[in-house]
PDB file of N, CA and C in Angstrom:
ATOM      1  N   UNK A   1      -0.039  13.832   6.351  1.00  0.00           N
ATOM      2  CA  UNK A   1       0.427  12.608   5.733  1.00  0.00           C
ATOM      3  C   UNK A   1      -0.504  12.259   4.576  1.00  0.00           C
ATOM      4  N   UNK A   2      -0.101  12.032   3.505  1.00  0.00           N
ATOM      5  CA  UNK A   2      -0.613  11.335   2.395  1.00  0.00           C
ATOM      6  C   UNK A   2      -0.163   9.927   2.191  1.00  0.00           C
ATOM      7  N   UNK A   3      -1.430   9.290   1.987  1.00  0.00           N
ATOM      8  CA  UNK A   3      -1.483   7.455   1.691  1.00  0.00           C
ATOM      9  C   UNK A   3      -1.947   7.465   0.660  1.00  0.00           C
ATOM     10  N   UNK A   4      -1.958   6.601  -0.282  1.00  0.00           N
ATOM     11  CA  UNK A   4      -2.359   5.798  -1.142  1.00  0.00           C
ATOM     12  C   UNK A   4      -3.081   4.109  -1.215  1.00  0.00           C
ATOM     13  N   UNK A   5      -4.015   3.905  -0.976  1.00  0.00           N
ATOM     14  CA  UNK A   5      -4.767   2.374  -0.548  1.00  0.00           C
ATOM     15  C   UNK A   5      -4.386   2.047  -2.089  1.00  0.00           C
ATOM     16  N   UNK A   6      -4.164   0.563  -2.289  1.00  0.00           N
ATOM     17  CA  UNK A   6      -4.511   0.195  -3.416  1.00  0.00           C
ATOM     18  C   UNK A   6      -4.985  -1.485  -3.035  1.00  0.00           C
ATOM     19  N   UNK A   7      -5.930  -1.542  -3.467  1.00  0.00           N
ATOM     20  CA  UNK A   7      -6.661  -2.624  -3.111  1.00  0.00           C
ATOM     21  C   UNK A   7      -8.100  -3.256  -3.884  1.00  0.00           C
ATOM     22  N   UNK A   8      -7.929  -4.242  -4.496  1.00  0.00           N
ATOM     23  CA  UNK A   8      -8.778  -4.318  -5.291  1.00  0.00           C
ATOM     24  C   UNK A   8     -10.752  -4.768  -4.683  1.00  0.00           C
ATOM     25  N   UNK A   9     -10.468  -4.770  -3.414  1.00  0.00           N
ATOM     26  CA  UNK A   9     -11.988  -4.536  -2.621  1.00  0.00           C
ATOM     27  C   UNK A   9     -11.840  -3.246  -2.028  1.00  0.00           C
ATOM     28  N   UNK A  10     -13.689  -3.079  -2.464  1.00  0.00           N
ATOM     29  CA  UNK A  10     -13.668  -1.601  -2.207  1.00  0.00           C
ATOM     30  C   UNK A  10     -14.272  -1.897  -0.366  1.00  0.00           C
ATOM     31  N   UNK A  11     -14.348  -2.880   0.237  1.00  0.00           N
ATOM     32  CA  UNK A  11     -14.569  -2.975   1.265  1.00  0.00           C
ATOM     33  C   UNK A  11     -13.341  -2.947   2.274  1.00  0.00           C
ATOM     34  N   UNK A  12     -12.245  -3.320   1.877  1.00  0.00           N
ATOM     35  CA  UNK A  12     -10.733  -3.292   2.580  1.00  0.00           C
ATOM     36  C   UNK A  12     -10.582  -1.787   2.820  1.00  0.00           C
ATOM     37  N   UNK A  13     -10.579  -1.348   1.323  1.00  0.00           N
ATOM     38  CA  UNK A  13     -10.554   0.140   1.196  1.00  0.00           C
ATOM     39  C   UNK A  13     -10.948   1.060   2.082  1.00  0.00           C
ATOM     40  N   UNK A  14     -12.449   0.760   2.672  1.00  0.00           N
ATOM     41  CA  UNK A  14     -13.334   1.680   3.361  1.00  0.00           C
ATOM     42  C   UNK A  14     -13.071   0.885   4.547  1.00  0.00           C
ATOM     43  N   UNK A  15     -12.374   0.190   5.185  1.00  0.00           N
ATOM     44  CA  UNK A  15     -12.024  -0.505   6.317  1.00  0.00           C
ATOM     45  C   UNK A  15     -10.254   0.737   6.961  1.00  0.00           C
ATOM     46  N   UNK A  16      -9.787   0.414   6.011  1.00  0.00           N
ATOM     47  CA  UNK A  16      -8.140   1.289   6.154  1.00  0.00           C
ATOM     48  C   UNK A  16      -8.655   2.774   6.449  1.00  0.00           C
ATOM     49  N   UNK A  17      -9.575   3.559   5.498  1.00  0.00           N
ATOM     50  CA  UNK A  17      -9.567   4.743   5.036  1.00  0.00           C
ATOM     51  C   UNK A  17     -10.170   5.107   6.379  1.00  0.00           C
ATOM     52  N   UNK A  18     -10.941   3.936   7.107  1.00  0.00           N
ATOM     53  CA  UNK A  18     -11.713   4.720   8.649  1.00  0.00           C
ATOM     54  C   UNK A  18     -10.499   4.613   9.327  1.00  0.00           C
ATOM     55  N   UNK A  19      -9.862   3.487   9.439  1.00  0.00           N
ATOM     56  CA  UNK A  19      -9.123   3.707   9.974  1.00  0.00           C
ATOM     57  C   UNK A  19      -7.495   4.211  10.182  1.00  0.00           C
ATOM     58  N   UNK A  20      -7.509   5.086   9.081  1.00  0.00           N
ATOM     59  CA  UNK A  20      -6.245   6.086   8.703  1.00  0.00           C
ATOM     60  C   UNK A  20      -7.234   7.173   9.246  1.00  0.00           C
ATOM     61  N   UNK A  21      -8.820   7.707   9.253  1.00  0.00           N
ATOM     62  CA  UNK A  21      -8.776   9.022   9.583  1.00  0.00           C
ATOM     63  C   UNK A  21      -9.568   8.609  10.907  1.00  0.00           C
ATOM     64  N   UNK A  22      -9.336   7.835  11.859  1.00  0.00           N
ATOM     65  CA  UNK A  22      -9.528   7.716  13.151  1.00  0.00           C
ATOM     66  C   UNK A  22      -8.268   7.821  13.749  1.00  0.00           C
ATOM     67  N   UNK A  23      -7.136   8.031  12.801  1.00  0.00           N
ATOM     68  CA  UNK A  23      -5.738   7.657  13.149  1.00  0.00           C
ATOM     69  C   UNK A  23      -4.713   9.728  13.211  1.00  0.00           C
ATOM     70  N   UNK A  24      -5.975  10.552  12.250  1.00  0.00           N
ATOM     71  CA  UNK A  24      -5.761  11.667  11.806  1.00  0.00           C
ATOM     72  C   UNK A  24      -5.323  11.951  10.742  1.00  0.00           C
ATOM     73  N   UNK A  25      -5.519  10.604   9.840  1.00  0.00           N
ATOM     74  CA  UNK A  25      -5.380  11.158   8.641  1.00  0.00           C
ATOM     75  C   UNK A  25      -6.422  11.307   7.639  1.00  0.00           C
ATOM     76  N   UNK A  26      -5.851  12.328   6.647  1.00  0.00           N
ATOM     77  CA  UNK A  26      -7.296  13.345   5.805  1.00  0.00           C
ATOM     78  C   UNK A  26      -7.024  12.799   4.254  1.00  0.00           C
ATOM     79  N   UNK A  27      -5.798  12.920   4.282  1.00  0.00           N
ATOM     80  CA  UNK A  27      -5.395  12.727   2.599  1.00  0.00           C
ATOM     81  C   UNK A  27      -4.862  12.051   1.954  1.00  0.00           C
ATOM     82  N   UNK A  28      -6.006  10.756   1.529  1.00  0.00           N
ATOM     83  CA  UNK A  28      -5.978   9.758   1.235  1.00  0.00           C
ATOM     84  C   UNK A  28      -6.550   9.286   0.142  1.00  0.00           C
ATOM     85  N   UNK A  29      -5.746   8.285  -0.976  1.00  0.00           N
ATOM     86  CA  UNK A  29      -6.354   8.365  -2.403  1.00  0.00           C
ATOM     87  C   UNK A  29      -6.702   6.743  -2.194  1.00  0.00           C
ATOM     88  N   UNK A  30      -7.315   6.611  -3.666  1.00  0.00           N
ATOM     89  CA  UNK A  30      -7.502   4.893  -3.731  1.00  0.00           C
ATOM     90  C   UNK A  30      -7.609   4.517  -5.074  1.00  0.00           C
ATOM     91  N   UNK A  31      -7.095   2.723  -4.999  1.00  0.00           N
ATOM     92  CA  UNK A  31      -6.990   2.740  -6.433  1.00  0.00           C
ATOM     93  C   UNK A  31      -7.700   1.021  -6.333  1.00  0.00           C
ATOM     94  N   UNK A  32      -8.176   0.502  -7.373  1.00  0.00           N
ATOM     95  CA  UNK A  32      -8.604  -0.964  -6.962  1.00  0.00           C
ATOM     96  C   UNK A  32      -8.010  -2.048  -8.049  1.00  0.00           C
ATOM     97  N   UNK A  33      -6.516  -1.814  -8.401  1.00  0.00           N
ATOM     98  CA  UNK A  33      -5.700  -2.150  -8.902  1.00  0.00           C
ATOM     99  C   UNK A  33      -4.432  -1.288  -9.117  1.00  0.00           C
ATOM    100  N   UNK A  34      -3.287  -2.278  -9.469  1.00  0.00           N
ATOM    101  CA  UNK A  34      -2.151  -1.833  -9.836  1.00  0.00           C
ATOM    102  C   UNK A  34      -1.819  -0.475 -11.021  1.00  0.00           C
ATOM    103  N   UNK A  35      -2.755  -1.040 -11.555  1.00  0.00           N
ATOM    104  CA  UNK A  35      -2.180   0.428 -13.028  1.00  0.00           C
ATOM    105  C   UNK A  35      -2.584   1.001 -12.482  1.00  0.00           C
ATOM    106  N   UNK A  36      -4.011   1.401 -11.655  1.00  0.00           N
ATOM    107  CA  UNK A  36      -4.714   2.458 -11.493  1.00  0.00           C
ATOM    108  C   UNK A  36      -4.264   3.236 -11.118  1.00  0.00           C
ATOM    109  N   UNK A  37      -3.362   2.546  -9.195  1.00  0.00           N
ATOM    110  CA  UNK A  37      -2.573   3.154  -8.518  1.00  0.00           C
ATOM    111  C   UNK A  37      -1.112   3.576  -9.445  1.00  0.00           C
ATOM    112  N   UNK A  38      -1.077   3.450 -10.398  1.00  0.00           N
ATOM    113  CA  UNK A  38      -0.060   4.218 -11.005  1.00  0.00           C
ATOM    114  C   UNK A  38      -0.632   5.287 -12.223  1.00  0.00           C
ATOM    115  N   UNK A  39      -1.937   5.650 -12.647  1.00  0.00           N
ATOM    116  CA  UNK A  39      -2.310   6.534 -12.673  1.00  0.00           C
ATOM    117  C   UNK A  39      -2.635   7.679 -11.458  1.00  0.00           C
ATOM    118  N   UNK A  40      -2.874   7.016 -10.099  1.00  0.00           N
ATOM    119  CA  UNK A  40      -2.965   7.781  -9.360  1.00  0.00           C
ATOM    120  C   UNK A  40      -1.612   8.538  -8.906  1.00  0.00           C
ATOM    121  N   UNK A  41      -0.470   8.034  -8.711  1.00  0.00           N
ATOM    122  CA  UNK A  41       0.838   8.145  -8.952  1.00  0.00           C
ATOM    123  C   UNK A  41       1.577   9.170  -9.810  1.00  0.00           C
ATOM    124  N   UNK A  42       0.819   8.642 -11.230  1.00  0.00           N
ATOM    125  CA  UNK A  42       1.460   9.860 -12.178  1.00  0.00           C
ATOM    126  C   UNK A  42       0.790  11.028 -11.551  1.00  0.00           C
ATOM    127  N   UNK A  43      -0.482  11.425 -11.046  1.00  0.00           N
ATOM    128  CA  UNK A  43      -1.124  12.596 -10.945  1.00  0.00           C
ATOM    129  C   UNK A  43      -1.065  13.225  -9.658  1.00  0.00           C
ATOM    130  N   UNK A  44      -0.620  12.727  -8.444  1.00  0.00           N
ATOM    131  CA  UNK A  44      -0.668  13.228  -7.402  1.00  0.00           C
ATOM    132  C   UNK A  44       1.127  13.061  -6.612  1.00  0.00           C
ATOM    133  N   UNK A  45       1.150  14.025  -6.023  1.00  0.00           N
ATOM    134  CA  UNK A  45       2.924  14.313  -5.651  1.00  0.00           C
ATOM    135  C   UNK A  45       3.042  14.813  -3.788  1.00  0.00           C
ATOM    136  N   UNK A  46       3.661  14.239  -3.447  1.00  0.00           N
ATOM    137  CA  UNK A  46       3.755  14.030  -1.961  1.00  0.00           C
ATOM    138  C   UNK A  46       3.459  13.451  -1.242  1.00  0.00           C
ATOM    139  N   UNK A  47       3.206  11.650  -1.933  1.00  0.00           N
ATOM    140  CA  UNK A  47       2.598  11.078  -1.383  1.00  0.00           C
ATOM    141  C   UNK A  47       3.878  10.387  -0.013  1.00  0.00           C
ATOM    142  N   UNK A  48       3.275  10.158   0.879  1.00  0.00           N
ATOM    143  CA  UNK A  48       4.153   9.094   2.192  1.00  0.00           C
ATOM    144  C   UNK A  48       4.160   7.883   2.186  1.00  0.00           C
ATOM    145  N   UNK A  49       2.910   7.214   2.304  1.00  0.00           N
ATOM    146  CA  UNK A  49       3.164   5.684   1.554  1.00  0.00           C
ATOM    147  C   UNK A  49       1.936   4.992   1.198  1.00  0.00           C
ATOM    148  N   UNK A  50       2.012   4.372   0.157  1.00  0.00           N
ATOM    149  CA  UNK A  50       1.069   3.360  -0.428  1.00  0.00           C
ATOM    150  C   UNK A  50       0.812   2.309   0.760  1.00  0.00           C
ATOM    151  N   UNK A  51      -0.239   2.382   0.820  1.00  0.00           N
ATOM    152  CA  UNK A  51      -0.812   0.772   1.432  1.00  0.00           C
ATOM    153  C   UNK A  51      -1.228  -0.524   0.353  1.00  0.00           C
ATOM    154  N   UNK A  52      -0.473  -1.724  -0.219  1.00  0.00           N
ATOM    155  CA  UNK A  52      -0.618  -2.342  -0.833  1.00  0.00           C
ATOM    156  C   UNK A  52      -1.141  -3.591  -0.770  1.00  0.00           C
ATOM    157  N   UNK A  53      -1.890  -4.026  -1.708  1.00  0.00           N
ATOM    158  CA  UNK A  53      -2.564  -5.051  -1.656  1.00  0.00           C
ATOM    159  C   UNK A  53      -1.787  -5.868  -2.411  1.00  0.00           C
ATOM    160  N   UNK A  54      -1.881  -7.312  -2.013  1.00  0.00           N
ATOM    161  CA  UNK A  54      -0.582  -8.408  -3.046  1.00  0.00           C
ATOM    162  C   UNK A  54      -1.440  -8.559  -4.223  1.00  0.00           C
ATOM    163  N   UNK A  55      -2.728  -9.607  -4.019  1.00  0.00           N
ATOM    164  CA  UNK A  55      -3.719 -10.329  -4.738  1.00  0.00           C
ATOM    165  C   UNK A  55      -4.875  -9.361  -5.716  1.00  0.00           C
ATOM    166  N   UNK A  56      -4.264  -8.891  -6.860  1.00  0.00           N
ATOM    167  CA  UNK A  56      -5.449  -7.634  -7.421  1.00  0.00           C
ATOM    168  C   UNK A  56      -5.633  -7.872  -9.321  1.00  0.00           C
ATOM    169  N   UNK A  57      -6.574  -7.683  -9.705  1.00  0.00           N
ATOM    170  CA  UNK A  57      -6.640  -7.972 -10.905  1.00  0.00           C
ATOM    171  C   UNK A  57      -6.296  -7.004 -11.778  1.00  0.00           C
ATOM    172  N   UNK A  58      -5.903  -7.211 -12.593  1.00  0.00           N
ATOM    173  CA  UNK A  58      -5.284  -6.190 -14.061  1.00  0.00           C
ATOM    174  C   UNK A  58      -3.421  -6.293 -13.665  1.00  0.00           C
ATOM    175  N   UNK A  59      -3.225  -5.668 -12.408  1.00  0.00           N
ATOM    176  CA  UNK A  59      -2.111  -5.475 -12.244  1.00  0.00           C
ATOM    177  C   UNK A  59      -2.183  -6.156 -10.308  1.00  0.00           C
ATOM    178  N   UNK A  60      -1.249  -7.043 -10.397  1.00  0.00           N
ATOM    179  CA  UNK A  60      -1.137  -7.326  -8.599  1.00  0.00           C
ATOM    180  C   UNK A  60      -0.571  -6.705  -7.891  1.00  0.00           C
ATOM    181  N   UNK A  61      -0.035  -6.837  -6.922  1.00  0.00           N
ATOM    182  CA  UNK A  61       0.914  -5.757  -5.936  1.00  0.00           C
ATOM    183  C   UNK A  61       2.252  -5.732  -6.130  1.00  0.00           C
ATOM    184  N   UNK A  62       2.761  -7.125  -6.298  1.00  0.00           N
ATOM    185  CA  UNK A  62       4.125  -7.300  -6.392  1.00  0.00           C
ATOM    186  C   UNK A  62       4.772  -6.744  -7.927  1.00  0.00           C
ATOM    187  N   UNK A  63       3.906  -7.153  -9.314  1.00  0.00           N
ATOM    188  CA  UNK A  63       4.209  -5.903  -9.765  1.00  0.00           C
ATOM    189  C   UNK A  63       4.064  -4.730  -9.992  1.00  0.00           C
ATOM    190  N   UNK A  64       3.262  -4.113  -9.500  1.00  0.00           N
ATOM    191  CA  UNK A  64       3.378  -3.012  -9.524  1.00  0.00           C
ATOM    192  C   UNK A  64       4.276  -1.881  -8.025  1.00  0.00           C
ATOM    193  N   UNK A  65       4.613  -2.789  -7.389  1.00  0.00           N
ATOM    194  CA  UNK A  65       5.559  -2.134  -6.439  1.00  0.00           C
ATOM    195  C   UNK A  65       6.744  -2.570  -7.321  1.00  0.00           C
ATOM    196  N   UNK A  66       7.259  -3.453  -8.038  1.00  0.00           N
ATOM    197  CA  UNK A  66       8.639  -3.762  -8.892  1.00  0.00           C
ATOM    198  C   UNK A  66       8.322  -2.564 -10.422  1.00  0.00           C
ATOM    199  N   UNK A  67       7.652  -2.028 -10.319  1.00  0.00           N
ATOM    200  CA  UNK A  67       7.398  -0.639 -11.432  1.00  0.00           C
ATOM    201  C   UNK A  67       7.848   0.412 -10.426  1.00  0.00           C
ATOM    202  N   UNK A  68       7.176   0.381  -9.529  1.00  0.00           N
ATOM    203  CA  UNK A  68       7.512   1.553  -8.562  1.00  0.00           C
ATOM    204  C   UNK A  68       8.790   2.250  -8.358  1.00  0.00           C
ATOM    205  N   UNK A  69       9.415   0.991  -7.650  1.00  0.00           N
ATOM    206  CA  UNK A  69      10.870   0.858  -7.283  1.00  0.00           C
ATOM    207  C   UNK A  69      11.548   1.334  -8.573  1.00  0.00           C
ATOM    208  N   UNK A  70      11.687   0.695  -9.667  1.00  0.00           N
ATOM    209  CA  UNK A  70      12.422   0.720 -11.168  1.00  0.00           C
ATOM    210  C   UNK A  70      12.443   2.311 -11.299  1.00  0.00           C
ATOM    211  N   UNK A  71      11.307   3.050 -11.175  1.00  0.00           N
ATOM    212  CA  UNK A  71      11.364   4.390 -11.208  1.00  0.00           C
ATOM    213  C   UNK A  71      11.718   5.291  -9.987  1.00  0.00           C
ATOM    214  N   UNK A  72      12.694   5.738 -10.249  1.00  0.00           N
ATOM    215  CA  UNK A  72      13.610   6.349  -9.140  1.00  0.00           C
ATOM    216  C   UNK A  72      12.170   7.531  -8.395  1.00  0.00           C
ATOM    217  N   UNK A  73      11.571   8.346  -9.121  1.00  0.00           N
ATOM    218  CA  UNK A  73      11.164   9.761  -8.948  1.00  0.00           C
ATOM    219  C   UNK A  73       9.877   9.297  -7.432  1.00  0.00           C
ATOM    220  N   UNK A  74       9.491   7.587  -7.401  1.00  0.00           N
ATOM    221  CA  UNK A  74       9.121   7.182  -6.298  1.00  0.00           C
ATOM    222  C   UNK A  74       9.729   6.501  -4.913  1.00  0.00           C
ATOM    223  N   UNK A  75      11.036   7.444  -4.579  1.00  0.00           N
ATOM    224  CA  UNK A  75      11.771   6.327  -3.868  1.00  0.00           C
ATOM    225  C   UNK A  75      11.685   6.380  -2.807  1.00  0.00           C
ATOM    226  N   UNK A  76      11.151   7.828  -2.213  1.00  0.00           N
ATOM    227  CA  UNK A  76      11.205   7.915  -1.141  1.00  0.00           C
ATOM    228  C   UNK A  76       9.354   8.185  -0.471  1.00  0.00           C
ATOM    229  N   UNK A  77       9.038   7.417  -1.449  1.00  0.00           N
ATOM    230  CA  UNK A  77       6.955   6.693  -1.149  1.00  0.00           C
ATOM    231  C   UNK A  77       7.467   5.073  -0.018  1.00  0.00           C
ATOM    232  N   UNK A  78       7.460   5.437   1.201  1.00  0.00           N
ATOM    233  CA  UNK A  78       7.191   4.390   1.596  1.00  0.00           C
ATOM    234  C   UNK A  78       6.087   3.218   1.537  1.00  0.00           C
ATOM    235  N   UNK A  79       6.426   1.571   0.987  1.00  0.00           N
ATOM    236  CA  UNK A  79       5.355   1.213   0.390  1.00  0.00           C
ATOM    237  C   UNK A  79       5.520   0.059   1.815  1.00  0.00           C
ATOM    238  N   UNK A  80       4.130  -0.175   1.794  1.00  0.00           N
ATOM    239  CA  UNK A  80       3.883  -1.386   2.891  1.00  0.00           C
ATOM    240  C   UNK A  80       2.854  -2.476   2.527  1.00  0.00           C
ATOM    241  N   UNK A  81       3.140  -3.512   2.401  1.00  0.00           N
ATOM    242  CA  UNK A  81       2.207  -4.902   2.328  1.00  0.00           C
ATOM    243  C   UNK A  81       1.272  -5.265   2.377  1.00  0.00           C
ATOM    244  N   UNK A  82      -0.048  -4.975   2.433  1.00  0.00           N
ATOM    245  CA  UNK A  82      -0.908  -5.216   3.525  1.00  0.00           C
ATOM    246  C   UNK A  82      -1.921  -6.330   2.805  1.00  0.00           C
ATOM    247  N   UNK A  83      -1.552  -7.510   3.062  1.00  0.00           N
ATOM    248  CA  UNK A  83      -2.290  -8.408   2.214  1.00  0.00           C
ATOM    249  C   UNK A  83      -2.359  -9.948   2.757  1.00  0.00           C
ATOM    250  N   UNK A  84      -3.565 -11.131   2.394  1.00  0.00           N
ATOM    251  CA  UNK A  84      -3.363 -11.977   3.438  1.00  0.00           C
ATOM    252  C   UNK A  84      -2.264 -13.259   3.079  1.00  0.00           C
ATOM    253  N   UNK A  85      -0.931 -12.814   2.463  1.00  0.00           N
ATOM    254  CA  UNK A  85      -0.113 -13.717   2.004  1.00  0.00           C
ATOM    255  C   UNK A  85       1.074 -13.838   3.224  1.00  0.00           C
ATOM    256  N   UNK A  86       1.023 -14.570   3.957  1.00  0.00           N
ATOM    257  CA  UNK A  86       1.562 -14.897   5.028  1.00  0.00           C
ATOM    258  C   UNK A  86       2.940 -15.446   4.729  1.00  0.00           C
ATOM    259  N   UNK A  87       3.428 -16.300   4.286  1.00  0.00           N
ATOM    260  CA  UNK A  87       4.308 -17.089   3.913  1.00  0.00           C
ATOM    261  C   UNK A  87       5.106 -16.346   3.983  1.00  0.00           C
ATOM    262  N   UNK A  88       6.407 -16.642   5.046  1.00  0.00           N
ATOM    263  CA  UNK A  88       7.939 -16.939   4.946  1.00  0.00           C
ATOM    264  C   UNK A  88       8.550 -16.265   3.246  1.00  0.00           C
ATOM    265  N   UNK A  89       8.106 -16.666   2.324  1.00  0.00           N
ATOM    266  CA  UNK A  89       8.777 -16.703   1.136  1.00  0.00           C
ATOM    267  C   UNK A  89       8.370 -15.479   0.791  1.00  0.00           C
ATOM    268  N   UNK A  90       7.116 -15.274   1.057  1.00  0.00           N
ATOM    269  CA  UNK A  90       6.205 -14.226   0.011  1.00  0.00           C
ATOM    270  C   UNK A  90       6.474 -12.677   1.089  1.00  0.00           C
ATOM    271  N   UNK A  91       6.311 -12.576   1.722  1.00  0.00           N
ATOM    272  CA  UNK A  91       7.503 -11.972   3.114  1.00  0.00           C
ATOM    273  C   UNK A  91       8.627 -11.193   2.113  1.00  0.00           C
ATOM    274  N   UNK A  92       9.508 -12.070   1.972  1.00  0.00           N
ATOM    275  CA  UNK A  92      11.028 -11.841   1.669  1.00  0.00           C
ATOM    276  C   UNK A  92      11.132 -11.625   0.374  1.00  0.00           C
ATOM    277  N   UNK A  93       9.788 -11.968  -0.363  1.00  0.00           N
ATOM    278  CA  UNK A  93       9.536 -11.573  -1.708  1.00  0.00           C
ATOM    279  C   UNK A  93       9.647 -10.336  -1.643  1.00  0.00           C
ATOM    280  N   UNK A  94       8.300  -9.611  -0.955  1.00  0.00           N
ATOM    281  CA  UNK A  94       8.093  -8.447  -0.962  1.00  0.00           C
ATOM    282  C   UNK A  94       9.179  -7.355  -0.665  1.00  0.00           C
ATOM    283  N   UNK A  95      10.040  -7.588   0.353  1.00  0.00           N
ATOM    284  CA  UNK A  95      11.202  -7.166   0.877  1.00  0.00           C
ATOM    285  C   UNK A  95      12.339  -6.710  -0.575  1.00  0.00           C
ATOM    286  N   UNK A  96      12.279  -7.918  -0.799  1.00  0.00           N
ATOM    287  CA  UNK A  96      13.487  -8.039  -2.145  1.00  0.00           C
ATOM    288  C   UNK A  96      13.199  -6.705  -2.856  1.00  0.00           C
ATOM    289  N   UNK A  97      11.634  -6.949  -3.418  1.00  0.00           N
ATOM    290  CA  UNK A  97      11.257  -6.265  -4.104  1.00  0.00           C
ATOM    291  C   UNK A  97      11.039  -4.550  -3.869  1.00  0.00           C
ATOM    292  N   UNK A  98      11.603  -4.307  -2.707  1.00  0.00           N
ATOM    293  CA  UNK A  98      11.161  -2.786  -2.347  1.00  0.00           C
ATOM    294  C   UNK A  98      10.460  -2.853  -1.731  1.00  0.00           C
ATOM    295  N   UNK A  99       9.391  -3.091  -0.845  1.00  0.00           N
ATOM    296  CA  UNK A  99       8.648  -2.636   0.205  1.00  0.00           C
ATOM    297  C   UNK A  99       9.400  -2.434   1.084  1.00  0.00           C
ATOM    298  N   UNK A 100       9.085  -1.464   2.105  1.00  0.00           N
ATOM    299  CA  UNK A 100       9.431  -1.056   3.059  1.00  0.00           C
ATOM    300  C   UNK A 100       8.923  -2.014   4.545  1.00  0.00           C
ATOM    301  N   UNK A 101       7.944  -2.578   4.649  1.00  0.00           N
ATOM    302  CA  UNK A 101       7.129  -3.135   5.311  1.00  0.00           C
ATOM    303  C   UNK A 101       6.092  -4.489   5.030  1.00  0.00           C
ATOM    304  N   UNK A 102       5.564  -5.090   6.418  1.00  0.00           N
ATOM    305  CA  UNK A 102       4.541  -6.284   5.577  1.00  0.00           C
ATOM    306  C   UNK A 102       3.617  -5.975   7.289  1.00  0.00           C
ATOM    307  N   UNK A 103       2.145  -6.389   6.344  1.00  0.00           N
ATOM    308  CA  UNK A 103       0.874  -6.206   7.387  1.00  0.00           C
ATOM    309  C   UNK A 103       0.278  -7.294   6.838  1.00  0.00           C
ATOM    310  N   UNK A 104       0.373  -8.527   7.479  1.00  0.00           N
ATOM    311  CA  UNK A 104      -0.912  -9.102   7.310  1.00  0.00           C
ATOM    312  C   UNK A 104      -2.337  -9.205   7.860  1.00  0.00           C
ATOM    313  N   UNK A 105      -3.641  -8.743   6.957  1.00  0.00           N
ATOM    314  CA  UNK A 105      -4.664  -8.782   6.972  1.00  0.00           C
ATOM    315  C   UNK A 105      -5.361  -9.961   7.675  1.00  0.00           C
ATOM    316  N   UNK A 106      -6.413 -10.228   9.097  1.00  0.00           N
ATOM    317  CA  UNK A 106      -6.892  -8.657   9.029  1.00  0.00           C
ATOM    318  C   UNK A 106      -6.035  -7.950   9.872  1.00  0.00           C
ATOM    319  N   UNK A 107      -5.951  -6.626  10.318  1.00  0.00           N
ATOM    320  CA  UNK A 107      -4.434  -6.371  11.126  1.00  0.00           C
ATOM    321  C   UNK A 107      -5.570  -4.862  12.353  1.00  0.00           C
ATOM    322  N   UNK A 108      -5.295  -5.044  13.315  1.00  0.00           N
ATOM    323  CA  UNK A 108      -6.051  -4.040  13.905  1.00  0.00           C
ATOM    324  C   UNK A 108      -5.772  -2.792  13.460  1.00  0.00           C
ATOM    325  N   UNK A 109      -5.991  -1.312  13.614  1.00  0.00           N
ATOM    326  CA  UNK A 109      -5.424  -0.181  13.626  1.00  0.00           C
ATOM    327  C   UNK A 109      -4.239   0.420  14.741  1.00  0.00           C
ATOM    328  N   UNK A 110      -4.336  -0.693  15.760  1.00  0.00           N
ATOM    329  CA  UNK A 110      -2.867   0.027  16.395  1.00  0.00           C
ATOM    330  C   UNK A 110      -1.565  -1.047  15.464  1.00  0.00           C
ATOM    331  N   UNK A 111      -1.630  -1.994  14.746  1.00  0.00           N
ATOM    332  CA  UNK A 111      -0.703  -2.615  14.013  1.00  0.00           C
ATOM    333  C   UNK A 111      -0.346  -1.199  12.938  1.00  0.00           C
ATOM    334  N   UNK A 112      -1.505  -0.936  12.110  1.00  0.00           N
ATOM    335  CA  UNK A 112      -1.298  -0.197  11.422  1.00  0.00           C
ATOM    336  C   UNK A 112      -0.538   1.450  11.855  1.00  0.00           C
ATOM    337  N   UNK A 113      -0.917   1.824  12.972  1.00  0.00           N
ATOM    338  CA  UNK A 113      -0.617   2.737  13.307  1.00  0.00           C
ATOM    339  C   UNK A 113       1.240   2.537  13.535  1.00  0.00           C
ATOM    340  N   UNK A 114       1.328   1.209  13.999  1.00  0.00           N
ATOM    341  CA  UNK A 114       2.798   0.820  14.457  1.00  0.00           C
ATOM    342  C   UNK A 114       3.644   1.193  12.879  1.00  0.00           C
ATOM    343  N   UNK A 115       2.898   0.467  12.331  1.00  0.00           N
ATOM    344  CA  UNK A 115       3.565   0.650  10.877  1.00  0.00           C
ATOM    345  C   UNK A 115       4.157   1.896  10.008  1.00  0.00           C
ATOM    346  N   UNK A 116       3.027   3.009  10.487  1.00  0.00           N
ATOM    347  CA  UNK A 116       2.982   3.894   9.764  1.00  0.00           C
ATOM    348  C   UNK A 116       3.669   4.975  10.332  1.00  0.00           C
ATOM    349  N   UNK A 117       4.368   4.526  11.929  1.00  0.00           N
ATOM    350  CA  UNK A 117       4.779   5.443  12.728  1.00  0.00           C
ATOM    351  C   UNK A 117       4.502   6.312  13.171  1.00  0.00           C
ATOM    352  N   UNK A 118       2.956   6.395  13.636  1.00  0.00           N
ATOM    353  CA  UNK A 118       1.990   8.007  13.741  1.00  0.00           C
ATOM    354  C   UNK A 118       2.160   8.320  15.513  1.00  0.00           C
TER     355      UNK A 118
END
């Protein structure tokens, strides 16, 4: 399985990444914003799904998962939420917008594991 973190703390980052390879997973990228993760995107192919952060500077989550989506050649990157925006609205935002999923932070590793279907 290939993930993608995008998250603009590099401490979230190294929080997921233990616990994606306590989970068995190896191949895993990171980005600490939106464009980045779409440089990482243009350059790497087979990915399974982005783990997304809402709240990120340069580029946030919500748009850059509404870039994602717009481009067909990512459709079948399952993208999932993982951010501490709780709200009812912001929920159904994300939904609208193409995610596949929502995790709110902090979330144990068997949540995550639920998520990721391992």
């Amino acid at each position: 399985m290939r993930i993608l973190l995008v998250d603009d703390s590099s401490t979230m980052r190294r929080i997921q990444k233990t616990q994606l390879t306590n989970l068995g997973v190896t191949d895993i990228f990171e980005a600490g914003d939106g464009e980045a993760a779409l440089g990482v995107l243009a350059n790497t192919t087979g990915l399974d799904y982005i783990l997304l952060d809402w709240n990120m500077p340069v580029m946030d989550g919500l748009t850059f998962l509404k870039r994602v989506r717009e481009d067909g050649t990512y459709s079948k990157v399952k993208v999932v939420m993982c951010t501490s925006e709780s709200e009812k609205e912001r929920v159904f935002e994300a939904l609208k917008a193409g995610a596949n999923d929502y995790i709110v932070k902090p979330f144990t590793p068997e949540a995550l594991k639920e998520k990721l279907k391992l």
